[in-house]
C-alpha atoms as a PDB file:
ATOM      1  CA  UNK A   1      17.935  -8.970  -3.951  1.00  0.00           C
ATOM      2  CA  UNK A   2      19.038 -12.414  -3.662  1.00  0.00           C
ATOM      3  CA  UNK A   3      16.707 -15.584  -2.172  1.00  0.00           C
ATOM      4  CA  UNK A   4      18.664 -15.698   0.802  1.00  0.00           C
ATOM      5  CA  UNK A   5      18.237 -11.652   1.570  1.00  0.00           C
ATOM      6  CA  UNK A   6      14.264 -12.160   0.598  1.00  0.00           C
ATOM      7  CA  UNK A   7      11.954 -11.057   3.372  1.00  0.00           C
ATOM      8  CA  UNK A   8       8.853 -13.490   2.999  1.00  0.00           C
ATOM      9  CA  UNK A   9       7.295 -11.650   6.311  1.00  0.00           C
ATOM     10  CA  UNK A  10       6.377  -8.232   3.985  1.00  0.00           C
ATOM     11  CA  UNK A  11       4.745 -10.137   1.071  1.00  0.00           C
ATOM     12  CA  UNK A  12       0.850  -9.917   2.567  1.00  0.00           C
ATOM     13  CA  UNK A  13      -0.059 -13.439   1.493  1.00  0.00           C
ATOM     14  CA  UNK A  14       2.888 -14.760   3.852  1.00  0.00           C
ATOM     15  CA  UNK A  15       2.405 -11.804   6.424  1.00  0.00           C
ATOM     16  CA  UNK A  16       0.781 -14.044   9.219  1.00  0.00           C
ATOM     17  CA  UNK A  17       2.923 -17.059   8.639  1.00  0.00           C
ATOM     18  CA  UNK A  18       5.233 -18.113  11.911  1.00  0.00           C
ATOM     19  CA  UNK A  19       8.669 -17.644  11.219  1.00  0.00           C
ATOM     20  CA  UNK A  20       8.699 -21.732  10.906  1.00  0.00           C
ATOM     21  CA  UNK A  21       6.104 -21.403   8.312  1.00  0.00           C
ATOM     22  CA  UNK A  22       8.391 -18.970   6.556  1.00  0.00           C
ATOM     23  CA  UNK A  23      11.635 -21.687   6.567  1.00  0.00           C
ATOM     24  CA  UNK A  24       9.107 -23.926   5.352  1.00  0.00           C
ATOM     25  CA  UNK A  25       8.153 -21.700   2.354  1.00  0.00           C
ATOM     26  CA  UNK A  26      11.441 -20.013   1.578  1.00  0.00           C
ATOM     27  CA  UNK A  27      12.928 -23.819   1.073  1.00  0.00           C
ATOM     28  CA  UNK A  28       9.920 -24.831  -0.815  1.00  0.00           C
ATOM     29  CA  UNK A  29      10.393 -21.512  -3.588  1.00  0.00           C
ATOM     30  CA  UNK A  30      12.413 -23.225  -6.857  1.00  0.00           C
ATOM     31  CA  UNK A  31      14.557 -20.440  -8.779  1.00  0.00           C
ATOM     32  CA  UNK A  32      14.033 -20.329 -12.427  1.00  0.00           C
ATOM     33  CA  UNK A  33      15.562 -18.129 -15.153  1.00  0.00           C
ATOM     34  CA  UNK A  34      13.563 -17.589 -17.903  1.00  0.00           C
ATOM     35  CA  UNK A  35      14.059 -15.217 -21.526  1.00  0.00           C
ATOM     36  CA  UNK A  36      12.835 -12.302 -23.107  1.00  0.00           C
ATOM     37  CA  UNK A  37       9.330 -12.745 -24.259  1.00  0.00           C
ATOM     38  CA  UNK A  38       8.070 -16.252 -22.209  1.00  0.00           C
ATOM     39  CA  UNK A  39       4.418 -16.174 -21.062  1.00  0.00           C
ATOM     40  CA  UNK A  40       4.096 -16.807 -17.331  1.00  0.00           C
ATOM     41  CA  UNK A  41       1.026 -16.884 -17.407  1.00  0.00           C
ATOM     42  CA  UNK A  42      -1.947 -16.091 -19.297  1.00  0.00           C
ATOM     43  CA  UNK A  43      -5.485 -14.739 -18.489  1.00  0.00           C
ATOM     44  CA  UNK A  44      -8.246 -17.156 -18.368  1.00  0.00           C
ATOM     45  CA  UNK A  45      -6.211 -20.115 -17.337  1.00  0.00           C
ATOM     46  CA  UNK A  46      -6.376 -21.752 -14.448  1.00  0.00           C
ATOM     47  CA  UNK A  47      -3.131 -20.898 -12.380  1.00  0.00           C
ATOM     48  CA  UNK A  48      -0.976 -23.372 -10.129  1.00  0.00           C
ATOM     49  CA  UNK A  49       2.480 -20.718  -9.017  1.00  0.00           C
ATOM     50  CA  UNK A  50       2.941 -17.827  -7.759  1.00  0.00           C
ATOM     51  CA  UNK A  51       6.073 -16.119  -8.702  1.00  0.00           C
ATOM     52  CA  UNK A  52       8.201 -13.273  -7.336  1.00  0.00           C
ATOM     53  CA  UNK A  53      10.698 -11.517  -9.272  1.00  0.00           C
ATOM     54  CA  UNK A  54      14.129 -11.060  -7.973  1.00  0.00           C
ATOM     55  CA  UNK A  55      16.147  -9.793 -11.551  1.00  0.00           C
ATOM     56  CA  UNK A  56      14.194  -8.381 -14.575  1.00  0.00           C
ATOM     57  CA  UNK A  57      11.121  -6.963 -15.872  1.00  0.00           C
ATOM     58  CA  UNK A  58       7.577  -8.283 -16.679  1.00  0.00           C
ATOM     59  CA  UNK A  59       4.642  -6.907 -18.464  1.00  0.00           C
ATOM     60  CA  UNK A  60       1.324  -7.506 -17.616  1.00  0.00           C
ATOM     61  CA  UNK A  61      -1.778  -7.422 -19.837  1.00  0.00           C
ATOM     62  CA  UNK A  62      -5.210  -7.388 -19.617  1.00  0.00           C
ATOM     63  CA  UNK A  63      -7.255  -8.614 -22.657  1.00  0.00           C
ATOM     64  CA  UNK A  64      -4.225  -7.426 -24.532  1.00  0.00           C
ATOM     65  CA  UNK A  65      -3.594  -4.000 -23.088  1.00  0.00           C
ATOM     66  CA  UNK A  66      -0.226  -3.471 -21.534  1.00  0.00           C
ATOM     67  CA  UNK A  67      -1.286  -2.418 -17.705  1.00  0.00           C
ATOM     68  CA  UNK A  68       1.791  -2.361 -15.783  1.00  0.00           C
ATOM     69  CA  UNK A  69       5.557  -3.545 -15.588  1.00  0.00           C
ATOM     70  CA  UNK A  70       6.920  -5.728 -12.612  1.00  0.00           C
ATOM     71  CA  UNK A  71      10.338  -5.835 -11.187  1.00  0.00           C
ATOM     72  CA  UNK A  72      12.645  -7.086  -8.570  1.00  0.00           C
ATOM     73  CA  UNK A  73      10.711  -7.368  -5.750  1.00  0.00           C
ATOM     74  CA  UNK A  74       7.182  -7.580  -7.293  1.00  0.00           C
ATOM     75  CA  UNK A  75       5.324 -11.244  -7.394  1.00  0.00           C
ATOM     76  CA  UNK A  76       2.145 -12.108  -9.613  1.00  0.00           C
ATOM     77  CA  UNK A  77      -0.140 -15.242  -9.138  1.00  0.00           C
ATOM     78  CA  UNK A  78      -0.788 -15.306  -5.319  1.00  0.00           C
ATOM     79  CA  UNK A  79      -4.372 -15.555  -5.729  1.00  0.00           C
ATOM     80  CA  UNK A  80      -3.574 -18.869  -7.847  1.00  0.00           C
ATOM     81  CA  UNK A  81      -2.823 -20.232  -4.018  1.00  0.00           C
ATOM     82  CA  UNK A  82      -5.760 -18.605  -2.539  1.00  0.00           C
ATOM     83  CA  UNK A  83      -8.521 -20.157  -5.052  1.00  0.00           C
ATOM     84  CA  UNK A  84      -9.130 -21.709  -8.521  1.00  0.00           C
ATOM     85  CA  UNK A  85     -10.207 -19.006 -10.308  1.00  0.00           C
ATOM     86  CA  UNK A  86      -9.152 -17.981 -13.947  1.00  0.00           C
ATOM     87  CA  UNK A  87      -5.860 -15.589 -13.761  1.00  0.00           C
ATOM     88  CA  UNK A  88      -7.385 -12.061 -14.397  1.00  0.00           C
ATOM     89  CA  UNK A  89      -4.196 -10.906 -16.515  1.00  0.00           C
ATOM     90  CA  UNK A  90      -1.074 -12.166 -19.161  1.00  0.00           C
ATOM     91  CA  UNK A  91       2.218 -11.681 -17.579  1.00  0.00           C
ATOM     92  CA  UNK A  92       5.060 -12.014 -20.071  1.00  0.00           C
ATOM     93  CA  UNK A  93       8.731 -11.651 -19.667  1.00  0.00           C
ATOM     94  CA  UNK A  94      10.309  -8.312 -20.729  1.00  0.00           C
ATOM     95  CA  UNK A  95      13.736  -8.981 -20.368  1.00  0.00           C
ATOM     96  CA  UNK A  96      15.651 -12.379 -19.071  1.00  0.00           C
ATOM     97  CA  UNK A  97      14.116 -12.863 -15.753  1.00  0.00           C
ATOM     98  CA  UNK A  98      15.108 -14.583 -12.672  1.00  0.00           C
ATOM     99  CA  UNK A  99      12.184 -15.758 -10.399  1.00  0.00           C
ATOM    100  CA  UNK A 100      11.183 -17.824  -7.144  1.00  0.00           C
ATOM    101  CA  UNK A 101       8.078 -20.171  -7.963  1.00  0.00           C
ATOM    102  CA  UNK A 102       6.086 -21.933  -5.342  1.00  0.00           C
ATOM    103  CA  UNK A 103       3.361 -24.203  -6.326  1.00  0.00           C
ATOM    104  CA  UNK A 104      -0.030 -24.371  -5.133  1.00  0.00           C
ATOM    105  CA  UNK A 105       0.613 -27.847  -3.664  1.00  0.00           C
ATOM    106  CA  UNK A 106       3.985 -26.542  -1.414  1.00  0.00           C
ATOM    107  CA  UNK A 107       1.730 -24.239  -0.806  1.00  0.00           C
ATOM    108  CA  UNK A 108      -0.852 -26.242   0.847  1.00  0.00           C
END
């Protein structure tokens, strides 16, 4: 999947957004690359991004309890857009990972 082939329209937070909205948010997403083992972001904080993975693999943990793996095509941290509230889980980079990252204030 590259950012260019990336269908905002079936990710349910952007699912009602007009297809201007949708320019708007696919210009505002910043690609990062990040390496084995980087915490994205950790439960209990307060979050700011939301990311969606287009290459590698992500764990995610819950008070330190592996729960699930995310990959290409799978996002974490929407609700960090939504409201202020704590994230509920860890996510941390299996493998080298490239992601799209849109903060709460491109958001808004």
């Amino acid at each position: 999947m590259s950012h260019a082939d990336l269908d905002l329209s079936k990710i349910w937070l952007f699912s009602t957004s007009s297809a201007k909205d949708l320019r708007t948010i696919r210009r505002a997403l910043e690609e990062v690359t990040v390496p084995p083992d980087r915490v994205l972001c950790e439960q209990g904080t307060i979050g700011r991004e939301f990311f969606l993975i287009v290459e590698g693999q992500a764990a995610v943990r819950r008070n330190n309890r592996k729960v699930a793996t995310l990959g290409p095509g799978q996002y974490f941290g929407e609700m960090a857009l939504l409201d202020r509230r704590p994230r509920s889980a860890t996510v941390i980079s299996d493998t080298e990972m490239t992601l799209l990252v849109l903060g709460q204030r491109q958001f808004n």
